[in-house]
PDB file of N, CA and C in Angstrom:
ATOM      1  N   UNK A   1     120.498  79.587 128.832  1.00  0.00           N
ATOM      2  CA  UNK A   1     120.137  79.248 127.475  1.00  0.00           C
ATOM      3  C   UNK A   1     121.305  78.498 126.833  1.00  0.00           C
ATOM      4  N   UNK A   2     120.799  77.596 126.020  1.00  0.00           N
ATOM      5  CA  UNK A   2     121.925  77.028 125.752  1.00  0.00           C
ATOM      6  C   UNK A   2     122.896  77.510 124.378  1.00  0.00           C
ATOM      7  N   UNK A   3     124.170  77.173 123.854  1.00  0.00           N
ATOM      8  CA  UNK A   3     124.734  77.729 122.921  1.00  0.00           C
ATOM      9  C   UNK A   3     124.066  77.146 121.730  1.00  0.00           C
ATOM     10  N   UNK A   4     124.542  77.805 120.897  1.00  0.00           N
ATOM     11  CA  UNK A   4     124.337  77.009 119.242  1.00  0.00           C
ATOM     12  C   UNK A   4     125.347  77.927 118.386  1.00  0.00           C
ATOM     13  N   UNK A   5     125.475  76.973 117.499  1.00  0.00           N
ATOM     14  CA  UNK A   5     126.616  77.145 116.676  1.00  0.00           C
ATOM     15  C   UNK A   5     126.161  78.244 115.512  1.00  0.00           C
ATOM     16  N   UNK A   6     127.655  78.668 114.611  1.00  0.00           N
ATOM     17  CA  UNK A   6     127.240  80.147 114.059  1.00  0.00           C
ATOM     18  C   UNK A   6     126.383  79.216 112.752  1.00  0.00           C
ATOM     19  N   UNK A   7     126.455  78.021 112.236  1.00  0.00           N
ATOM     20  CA  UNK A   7     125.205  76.720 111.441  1.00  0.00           C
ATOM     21  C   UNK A   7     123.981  77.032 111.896  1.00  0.00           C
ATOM     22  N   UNK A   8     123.651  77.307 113.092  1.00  0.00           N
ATOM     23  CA  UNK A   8     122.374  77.274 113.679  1.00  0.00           C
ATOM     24  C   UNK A   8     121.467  78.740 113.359  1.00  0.00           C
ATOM     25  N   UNK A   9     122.498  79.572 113.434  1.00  0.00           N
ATOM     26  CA  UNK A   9     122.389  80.815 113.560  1.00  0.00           C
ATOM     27  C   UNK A   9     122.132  81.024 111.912  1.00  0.00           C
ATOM     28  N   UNK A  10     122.246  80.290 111.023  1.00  0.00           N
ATOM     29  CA  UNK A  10     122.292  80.920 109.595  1.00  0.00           C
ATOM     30  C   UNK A  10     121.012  80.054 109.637  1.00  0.00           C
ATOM     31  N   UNK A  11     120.255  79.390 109.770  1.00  0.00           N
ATOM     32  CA  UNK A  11     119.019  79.026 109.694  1.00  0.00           C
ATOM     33  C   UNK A  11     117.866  79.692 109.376  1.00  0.00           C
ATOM     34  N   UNK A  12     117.835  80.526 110.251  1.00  0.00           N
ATOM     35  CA  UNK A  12     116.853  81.580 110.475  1.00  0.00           C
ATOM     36  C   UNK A  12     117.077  83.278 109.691  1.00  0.00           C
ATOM     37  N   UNK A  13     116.495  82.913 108.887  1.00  0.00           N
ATOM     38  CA  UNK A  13     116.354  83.564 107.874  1.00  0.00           C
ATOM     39  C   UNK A  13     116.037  85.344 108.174  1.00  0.00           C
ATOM     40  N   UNK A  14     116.277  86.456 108.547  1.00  0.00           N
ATOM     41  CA  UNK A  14     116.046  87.653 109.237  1.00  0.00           C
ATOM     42  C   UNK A  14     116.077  88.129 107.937  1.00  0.00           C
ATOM     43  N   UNK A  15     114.987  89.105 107.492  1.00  0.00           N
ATOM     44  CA  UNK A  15     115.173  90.126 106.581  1.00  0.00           C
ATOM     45  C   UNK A  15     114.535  91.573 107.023  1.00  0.00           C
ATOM     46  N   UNK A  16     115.019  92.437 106.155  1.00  0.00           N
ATOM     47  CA  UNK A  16     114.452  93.478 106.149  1.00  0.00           C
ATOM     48  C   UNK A  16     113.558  94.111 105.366  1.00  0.00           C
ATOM     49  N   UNK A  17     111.978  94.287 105.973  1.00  0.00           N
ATOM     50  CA  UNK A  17     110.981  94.592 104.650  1.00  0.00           C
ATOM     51  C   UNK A  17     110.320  96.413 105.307  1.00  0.00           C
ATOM     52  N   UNK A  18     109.651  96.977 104.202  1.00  0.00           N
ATOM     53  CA  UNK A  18     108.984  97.844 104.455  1.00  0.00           C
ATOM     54  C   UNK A  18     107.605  97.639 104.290  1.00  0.00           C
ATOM     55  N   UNK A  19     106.813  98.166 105.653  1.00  0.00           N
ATOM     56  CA  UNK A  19     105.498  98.050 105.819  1.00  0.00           C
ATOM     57  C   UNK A  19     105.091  99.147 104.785  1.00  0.00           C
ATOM     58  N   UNK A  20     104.266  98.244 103.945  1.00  0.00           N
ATOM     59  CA  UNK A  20     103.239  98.787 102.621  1.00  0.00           C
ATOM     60  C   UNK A  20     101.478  99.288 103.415  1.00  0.00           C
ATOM     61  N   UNK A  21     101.195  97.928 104.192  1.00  0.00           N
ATOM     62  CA  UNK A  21      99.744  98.140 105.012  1.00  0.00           C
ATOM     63  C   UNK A  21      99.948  98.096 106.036  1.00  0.00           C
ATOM     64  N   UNK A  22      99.008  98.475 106.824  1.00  0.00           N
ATOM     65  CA  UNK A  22      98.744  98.139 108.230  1.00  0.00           C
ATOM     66  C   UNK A  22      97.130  98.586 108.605  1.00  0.00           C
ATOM     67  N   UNK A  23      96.846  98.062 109.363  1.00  0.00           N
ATOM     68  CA  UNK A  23      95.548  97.930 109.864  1.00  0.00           C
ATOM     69  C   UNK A  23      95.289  97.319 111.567  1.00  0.00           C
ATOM     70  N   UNK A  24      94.186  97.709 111.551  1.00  0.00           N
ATOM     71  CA  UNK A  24      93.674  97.199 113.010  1.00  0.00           C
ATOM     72  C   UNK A  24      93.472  95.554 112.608  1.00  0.00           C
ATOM     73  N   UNK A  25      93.652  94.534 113.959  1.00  0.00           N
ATOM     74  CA  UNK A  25      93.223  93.486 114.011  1.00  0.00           C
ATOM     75  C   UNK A  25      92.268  93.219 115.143  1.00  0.00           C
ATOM     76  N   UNK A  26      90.964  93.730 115.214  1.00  0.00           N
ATOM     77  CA  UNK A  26      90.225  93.073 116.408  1.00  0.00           C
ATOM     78  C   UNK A  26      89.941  92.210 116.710  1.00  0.00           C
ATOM     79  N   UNK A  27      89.491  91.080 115.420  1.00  0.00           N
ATOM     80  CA  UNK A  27      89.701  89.818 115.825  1.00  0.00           C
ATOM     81  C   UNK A  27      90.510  89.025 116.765  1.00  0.00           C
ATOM     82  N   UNK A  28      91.451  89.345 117.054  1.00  0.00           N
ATOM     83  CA  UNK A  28      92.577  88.925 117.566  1.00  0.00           C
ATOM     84  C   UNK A  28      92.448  89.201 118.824  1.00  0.00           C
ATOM     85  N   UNK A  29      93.031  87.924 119.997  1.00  0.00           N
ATOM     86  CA  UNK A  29      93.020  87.540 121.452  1.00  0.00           C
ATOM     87  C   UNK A  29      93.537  88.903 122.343  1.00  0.00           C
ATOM     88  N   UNK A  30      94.858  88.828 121.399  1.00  0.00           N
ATOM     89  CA  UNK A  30      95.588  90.233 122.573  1.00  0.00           C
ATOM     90  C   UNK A  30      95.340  91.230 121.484  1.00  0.00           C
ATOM     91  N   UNK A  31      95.610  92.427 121.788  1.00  0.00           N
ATOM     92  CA  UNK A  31      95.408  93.531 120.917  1.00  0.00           C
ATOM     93  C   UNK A  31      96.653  93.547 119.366  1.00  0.00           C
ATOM     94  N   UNK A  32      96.310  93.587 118.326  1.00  0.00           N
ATOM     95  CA  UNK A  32      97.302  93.179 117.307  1.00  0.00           C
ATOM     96  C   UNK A  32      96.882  94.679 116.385  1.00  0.00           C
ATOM     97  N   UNK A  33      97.871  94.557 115.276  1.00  0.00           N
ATOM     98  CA  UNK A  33      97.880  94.936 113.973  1.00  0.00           C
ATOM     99  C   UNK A  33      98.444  93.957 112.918  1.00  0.00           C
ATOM    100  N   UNK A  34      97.711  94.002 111.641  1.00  0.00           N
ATOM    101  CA  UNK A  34      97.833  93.483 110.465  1.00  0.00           C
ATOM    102  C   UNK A  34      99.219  93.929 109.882  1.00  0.00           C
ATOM    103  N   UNK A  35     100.214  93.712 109.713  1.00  0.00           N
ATOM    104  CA  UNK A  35     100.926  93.985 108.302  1.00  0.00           C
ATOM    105  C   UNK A  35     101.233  93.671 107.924  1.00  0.00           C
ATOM    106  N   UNK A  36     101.692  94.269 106.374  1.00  0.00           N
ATOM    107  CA  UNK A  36     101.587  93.903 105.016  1.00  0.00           C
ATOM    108  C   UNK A  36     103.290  94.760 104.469  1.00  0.00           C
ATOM    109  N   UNK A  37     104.202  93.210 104.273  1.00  0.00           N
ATOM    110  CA  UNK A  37     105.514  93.763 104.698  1.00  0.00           C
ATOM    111  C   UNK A  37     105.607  93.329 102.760  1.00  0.00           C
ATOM    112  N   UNK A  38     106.586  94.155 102.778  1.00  0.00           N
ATOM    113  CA  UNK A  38     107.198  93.965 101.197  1.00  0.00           C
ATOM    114  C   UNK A  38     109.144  93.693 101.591  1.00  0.00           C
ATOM    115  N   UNK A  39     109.200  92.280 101.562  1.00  0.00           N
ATOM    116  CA  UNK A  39     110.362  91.859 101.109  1.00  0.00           C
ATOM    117  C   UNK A  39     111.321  92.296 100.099  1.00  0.00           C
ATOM    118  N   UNK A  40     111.040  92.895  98.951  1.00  0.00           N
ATOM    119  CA  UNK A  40     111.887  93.128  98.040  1.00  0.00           C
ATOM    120  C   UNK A  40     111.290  91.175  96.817  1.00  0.00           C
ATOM    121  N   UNK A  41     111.555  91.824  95.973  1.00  0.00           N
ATOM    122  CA  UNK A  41     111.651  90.772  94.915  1.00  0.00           C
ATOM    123  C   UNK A  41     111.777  89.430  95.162  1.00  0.00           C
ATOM    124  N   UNK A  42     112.560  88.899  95.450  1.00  0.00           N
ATOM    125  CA  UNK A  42     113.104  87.387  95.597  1.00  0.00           C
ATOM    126  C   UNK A  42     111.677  86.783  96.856  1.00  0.00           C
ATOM    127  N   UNK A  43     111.690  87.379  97.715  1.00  0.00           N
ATOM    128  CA  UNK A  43     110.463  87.098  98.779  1.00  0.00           C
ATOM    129  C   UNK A  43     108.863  87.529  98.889  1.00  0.00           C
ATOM    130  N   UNK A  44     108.608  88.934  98.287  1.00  0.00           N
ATOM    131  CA  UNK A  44     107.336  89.500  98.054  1.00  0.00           C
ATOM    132  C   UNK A  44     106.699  89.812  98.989  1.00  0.00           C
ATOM    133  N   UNK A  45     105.697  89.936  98.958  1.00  0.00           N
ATOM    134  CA  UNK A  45     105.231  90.679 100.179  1.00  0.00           C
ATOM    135  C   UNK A  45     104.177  89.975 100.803  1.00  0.00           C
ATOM    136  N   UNK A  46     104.608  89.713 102.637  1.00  0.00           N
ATOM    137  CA  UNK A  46     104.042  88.982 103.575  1.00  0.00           C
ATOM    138  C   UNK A  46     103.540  89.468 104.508  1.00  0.00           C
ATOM    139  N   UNK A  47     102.236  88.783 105.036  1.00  0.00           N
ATOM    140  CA  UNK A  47     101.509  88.990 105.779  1.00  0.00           C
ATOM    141  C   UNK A  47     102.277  88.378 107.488  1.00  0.00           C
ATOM    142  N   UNK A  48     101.606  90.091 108.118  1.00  0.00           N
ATOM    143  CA  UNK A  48     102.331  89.535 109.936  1.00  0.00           C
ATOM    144  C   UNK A  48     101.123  90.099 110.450  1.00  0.00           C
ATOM    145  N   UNK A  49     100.926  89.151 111.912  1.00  0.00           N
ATOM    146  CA  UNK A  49     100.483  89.874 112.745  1.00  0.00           C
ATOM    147  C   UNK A  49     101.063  90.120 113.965  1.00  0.00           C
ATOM    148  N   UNK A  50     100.925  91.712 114.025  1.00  0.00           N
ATOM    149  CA  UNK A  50     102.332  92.271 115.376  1.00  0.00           C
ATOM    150  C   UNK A  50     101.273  92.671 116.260  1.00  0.00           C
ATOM    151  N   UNK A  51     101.994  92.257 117.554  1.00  0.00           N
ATOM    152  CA  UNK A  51     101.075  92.847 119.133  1.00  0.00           C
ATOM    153  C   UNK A  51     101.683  93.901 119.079  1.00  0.00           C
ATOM    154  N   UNK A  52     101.987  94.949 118.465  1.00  0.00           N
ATOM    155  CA  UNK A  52     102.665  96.621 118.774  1.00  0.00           C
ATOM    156  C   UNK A  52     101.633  97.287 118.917  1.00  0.00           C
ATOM    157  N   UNK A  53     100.547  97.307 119.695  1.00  0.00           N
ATOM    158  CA  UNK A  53      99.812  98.494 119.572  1.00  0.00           C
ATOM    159  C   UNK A  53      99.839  99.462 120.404  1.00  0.00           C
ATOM    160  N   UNK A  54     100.579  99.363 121.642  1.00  0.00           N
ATOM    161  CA  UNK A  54     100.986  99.973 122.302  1.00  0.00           C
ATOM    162  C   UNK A  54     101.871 101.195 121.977  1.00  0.00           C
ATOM    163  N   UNK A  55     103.102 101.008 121.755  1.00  0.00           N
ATOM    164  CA  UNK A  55     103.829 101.947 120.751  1.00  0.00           C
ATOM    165  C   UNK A  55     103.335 102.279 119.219  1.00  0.00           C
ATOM    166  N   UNK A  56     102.589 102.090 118.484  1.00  0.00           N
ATOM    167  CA  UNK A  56     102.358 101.872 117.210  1.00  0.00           C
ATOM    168  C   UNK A  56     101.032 101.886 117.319  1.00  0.00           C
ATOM    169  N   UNK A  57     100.486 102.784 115.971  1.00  0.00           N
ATOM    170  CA  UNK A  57      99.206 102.857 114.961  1.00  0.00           C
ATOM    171  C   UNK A  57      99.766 102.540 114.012  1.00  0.00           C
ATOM    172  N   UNK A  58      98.627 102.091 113.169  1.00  0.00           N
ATOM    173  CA  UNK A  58      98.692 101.553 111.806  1.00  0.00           C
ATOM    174  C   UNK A  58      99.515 102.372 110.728  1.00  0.00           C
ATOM    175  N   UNK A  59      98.918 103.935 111.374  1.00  0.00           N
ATOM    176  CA  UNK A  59      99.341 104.956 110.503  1.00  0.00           C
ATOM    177  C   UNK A  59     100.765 105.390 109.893  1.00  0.00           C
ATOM    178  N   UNK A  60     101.406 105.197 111.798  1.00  0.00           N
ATOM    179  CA  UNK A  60     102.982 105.567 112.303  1.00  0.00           C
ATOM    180  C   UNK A  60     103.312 104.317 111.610  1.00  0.00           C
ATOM    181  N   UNK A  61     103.129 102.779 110.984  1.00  0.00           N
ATOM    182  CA  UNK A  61     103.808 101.986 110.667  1.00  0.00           C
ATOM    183  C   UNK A  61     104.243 101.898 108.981  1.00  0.00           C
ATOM    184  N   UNK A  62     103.295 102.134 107.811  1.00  0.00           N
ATOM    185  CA  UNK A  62     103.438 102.231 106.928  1.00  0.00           C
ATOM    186  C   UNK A  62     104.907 103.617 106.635  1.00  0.00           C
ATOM    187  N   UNK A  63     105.289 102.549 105.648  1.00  0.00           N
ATOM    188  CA  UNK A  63     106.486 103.205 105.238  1.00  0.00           C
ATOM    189  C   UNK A  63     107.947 102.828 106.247  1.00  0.00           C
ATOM    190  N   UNK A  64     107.589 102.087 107.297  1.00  0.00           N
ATOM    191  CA  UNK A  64     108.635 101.777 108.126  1.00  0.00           C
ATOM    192  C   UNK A  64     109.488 100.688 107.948  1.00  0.00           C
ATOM    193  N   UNK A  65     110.495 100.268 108.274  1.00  0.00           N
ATOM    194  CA  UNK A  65     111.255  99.122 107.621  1.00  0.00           C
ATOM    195  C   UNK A  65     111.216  98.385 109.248  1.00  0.00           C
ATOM    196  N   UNK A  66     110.886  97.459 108.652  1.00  0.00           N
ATOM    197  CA  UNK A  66     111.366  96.070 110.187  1.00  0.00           C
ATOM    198  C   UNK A  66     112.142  95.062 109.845  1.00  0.00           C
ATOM    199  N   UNK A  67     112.296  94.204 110.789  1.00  0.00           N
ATOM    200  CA  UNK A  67     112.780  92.926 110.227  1.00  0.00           C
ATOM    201  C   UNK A  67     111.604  92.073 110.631  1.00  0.00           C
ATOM    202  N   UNK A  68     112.159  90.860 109.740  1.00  0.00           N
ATOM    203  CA  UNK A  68     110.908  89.420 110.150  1.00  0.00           C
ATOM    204  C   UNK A  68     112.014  88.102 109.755  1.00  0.00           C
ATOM    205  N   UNK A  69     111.555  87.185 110.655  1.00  0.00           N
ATOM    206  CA  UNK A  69     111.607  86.109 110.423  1.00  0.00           C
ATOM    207  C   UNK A  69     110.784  86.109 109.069  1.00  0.00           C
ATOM    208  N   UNK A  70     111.615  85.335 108.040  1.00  0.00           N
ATOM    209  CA  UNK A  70     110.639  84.913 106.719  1.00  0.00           C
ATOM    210  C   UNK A  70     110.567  83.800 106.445  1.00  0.00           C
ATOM    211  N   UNK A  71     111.206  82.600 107.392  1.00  0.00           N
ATOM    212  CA  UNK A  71     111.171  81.320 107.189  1.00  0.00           C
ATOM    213  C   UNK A  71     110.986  80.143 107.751  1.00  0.00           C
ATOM    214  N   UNK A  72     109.900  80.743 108.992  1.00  0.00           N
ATOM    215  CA  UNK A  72     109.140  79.613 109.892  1.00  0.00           C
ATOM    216  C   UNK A  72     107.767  79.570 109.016  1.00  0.00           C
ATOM    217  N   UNK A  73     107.405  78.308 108.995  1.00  0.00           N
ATOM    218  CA  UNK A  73     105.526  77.984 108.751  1.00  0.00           C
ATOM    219  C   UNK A  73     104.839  79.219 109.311  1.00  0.00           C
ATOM    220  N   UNK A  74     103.966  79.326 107.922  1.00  0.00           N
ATOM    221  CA  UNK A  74     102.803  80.237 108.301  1.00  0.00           C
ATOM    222  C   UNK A  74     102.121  79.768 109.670  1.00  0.00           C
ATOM    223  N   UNK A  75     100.986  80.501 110.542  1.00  0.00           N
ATOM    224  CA  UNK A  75     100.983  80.653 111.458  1.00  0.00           C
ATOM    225  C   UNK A  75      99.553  81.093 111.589  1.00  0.00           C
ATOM    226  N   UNK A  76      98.369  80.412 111.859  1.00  0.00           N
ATOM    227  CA  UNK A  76      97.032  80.780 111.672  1.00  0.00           C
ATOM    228  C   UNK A  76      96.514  81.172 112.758  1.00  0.00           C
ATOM    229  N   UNK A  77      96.330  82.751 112.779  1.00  0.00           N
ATOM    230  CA  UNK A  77      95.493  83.849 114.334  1.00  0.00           C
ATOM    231  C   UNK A  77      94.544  84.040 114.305  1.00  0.00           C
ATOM    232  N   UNK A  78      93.860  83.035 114.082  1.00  0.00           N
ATOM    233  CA  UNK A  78      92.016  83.622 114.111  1.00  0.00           C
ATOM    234  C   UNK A  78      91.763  83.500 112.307  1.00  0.00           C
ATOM    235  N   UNK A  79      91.079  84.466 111.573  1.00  0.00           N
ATOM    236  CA  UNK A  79      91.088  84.601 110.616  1.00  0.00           C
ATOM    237  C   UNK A  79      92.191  84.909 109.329  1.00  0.00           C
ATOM    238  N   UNK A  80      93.174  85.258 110.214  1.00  0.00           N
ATOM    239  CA  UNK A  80      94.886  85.794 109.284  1.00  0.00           C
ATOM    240  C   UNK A  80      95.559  84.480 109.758  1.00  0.00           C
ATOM    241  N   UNK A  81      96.067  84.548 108.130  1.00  0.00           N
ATOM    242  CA  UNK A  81      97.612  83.564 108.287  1.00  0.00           C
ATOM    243  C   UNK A  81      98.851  84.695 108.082  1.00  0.00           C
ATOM    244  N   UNK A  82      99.397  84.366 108.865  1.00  0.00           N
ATOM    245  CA  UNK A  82     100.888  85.337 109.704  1.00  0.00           C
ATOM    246  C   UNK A  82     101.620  84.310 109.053  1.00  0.00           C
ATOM    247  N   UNK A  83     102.340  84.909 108.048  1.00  0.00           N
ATOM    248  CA  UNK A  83     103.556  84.315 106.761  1.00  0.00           C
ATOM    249  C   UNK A  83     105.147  84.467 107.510  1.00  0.00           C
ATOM    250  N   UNK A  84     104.944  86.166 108.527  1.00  0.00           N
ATOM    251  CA  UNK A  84     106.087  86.301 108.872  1.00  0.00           C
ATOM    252  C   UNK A  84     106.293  86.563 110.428  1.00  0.00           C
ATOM    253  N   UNK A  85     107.524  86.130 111.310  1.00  0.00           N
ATOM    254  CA  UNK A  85     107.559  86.800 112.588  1.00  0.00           C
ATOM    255  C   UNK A  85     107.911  88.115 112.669  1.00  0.00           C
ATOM    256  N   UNK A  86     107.339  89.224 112.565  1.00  0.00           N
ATOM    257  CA  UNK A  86     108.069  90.513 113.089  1.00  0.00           C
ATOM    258  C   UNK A  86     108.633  90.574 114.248  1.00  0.00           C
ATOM    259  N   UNK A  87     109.854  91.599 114.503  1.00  0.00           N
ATOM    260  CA  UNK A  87     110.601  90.984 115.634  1.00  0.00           C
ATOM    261  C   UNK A  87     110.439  92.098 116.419  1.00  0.00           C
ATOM    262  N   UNK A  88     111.162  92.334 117.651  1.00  0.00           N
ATOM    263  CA  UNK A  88     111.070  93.786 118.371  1.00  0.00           C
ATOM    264  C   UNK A  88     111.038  92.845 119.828  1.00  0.00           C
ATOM    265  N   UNK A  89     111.351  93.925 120.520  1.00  0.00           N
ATOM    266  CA  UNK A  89     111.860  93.928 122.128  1.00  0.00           C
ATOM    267  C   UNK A  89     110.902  94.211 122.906  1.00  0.00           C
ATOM    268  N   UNK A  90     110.698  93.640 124.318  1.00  0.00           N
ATOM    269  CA  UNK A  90     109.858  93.787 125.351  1.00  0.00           C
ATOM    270  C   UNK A  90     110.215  94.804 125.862  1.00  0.00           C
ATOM    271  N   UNK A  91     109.651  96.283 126.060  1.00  0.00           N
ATOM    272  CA  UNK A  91     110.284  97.448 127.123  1.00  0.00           C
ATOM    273  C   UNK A  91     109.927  96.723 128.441  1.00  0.00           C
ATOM    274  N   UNK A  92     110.244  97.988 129.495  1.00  0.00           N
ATOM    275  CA  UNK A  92     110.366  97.927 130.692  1.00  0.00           C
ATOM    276  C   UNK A  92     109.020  96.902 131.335  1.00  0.00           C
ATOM    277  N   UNK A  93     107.866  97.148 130.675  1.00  0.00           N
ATOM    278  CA  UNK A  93     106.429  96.748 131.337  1.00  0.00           C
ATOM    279  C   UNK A  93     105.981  95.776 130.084  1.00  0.00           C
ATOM    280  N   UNK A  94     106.674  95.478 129.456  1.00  0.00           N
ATOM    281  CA  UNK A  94     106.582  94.026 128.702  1.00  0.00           C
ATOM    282  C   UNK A  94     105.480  94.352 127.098  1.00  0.00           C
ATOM    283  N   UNK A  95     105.580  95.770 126.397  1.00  0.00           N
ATOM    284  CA  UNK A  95     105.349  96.283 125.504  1.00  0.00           C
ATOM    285  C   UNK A  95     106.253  96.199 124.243  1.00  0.00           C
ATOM    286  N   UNK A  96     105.886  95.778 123.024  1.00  0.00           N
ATOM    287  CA  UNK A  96     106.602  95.304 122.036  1.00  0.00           C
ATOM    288  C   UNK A  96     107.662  96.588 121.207  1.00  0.00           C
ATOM    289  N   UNK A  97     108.399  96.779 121.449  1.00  0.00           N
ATOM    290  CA  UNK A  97     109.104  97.756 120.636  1.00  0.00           C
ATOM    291  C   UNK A  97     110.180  96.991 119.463  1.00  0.00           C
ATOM    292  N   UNK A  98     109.945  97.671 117.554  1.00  0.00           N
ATOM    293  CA  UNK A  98     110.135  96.816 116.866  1.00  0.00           C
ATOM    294  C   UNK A  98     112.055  96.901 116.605  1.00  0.00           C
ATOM    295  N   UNK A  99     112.274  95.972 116.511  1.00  0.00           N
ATOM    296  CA  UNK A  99     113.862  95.746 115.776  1.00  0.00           C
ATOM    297  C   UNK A  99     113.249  96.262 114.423  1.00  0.00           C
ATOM    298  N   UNK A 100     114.787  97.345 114.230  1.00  0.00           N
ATOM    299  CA  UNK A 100     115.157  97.715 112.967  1.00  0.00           C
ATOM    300  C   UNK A 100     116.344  98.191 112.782  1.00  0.00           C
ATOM    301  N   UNK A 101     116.805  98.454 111.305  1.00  0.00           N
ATOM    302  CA  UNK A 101     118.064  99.033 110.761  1.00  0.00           C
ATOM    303  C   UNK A 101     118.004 100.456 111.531  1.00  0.00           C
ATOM    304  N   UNK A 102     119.309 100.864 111.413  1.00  0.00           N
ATOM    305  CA  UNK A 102     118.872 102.202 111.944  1.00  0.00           C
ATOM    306  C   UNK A 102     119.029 102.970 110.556  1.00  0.00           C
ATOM    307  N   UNK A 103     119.412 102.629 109.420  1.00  0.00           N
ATOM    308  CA  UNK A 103     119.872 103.487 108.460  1.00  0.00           C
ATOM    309  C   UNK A 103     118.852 102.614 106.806  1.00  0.00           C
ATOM    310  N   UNK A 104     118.104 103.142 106.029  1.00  0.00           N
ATOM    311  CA  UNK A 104     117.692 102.550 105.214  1.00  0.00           C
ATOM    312  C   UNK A 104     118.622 101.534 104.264  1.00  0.00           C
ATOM    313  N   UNK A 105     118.059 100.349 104.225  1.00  0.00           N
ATOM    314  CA  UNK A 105     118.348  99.401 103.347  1.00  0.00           C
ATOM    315  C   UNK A 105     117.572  98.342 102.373  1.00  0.00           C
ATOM    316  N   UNK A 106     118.377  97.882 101.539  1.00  0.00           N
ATOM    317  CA  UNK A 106     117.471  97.425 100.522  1.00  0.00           C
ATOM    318  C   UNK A 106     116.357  96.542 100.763  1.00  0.00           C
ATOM    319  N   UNK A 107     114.997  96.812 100.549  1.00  0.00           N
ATOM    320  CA  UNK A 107     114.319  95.285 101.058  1.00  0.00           C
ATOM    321  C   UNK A 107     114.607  93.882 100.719  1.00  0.00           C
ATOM    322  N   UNK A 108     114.455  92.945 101.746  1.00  0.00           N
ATOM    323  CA  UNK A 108     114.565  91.878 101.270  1.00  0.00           C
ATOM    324  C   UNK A 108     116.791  91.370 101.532  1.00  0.00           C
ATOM    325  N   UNK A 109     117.345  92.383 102.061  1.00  0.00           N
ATOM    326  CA  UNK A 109     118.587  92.381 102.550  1.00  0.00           C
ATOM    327  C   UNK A 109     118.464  91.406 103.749  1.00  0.00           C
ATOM    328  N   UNK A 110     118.831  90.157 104.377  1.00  0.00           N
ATOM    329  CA  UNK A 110     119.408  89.198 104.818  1.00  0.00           C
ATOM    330  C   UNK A 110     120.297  90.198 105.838  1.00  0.00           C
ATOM    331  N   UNK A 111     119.843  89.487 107.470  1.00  0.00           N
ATOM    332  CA  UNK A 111     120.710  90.035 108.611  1.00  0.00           C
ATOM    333  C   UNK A 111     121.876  88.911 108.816  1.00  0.00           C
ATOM    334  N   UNK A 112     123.052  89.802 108.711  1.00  0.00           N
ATOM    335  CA  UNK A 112     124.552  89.327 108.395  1.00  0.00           C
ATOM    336  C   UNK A 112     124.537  88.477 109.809  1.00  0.00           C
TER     337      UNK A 112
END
């Protein structure tokens, strides 16, 4: 992969929001959930759609803090426009597990 500079790296906008909704997405190709992230003030609250269904119900997600990309083009999945990238790691068998703080922080806080 190639390098990029710490310029490149401030581009991409990472915040931290707490999931307000979540829901099933059946519509959707691979198996998804809806959520409904609250940025904090300055950003508000954006719509994602995450392939976590594997690790994750709708239920276990509300109230949880993630991060997202908040500053690529919306992103149209069928019937939802996806405002934000939620982020998270491939486990062992290629299942989405989400990036987060480990300690609560303010929404809408910018990854240093």
């Amino acid at each position: 992969m190639a390098e990029i500079s710490y310029d490149d790296f401030t581009k991409v906008d990472i915040r931290v929001g707490t999931v307000i909704e979540a829901k099933p997405f059946p519509e959707a190709r691979k198996p998804a959930i809806i959520l409904l992230i609250d940025f904090g003030p300055e950003i508000g609250v954006k719509k994602s759609s995450a392939q976590i269904t594997v690790h994750y119900t709708p239920e276990q997600l509300v109230g949880r803090q993630v991060l997202g990309v908040v500053n690529f083009p919306p992103r149209q999945i069928g019937p939802v426009r996806s405002e934000v990238l939620t982020l998270g790691f491939a486990d062992a068998n290629g299942a989405i597990v989400l990036a987060a703080s480990d300690k609560p922080v303010p929404n809408g806080e910018k990854l240093l």
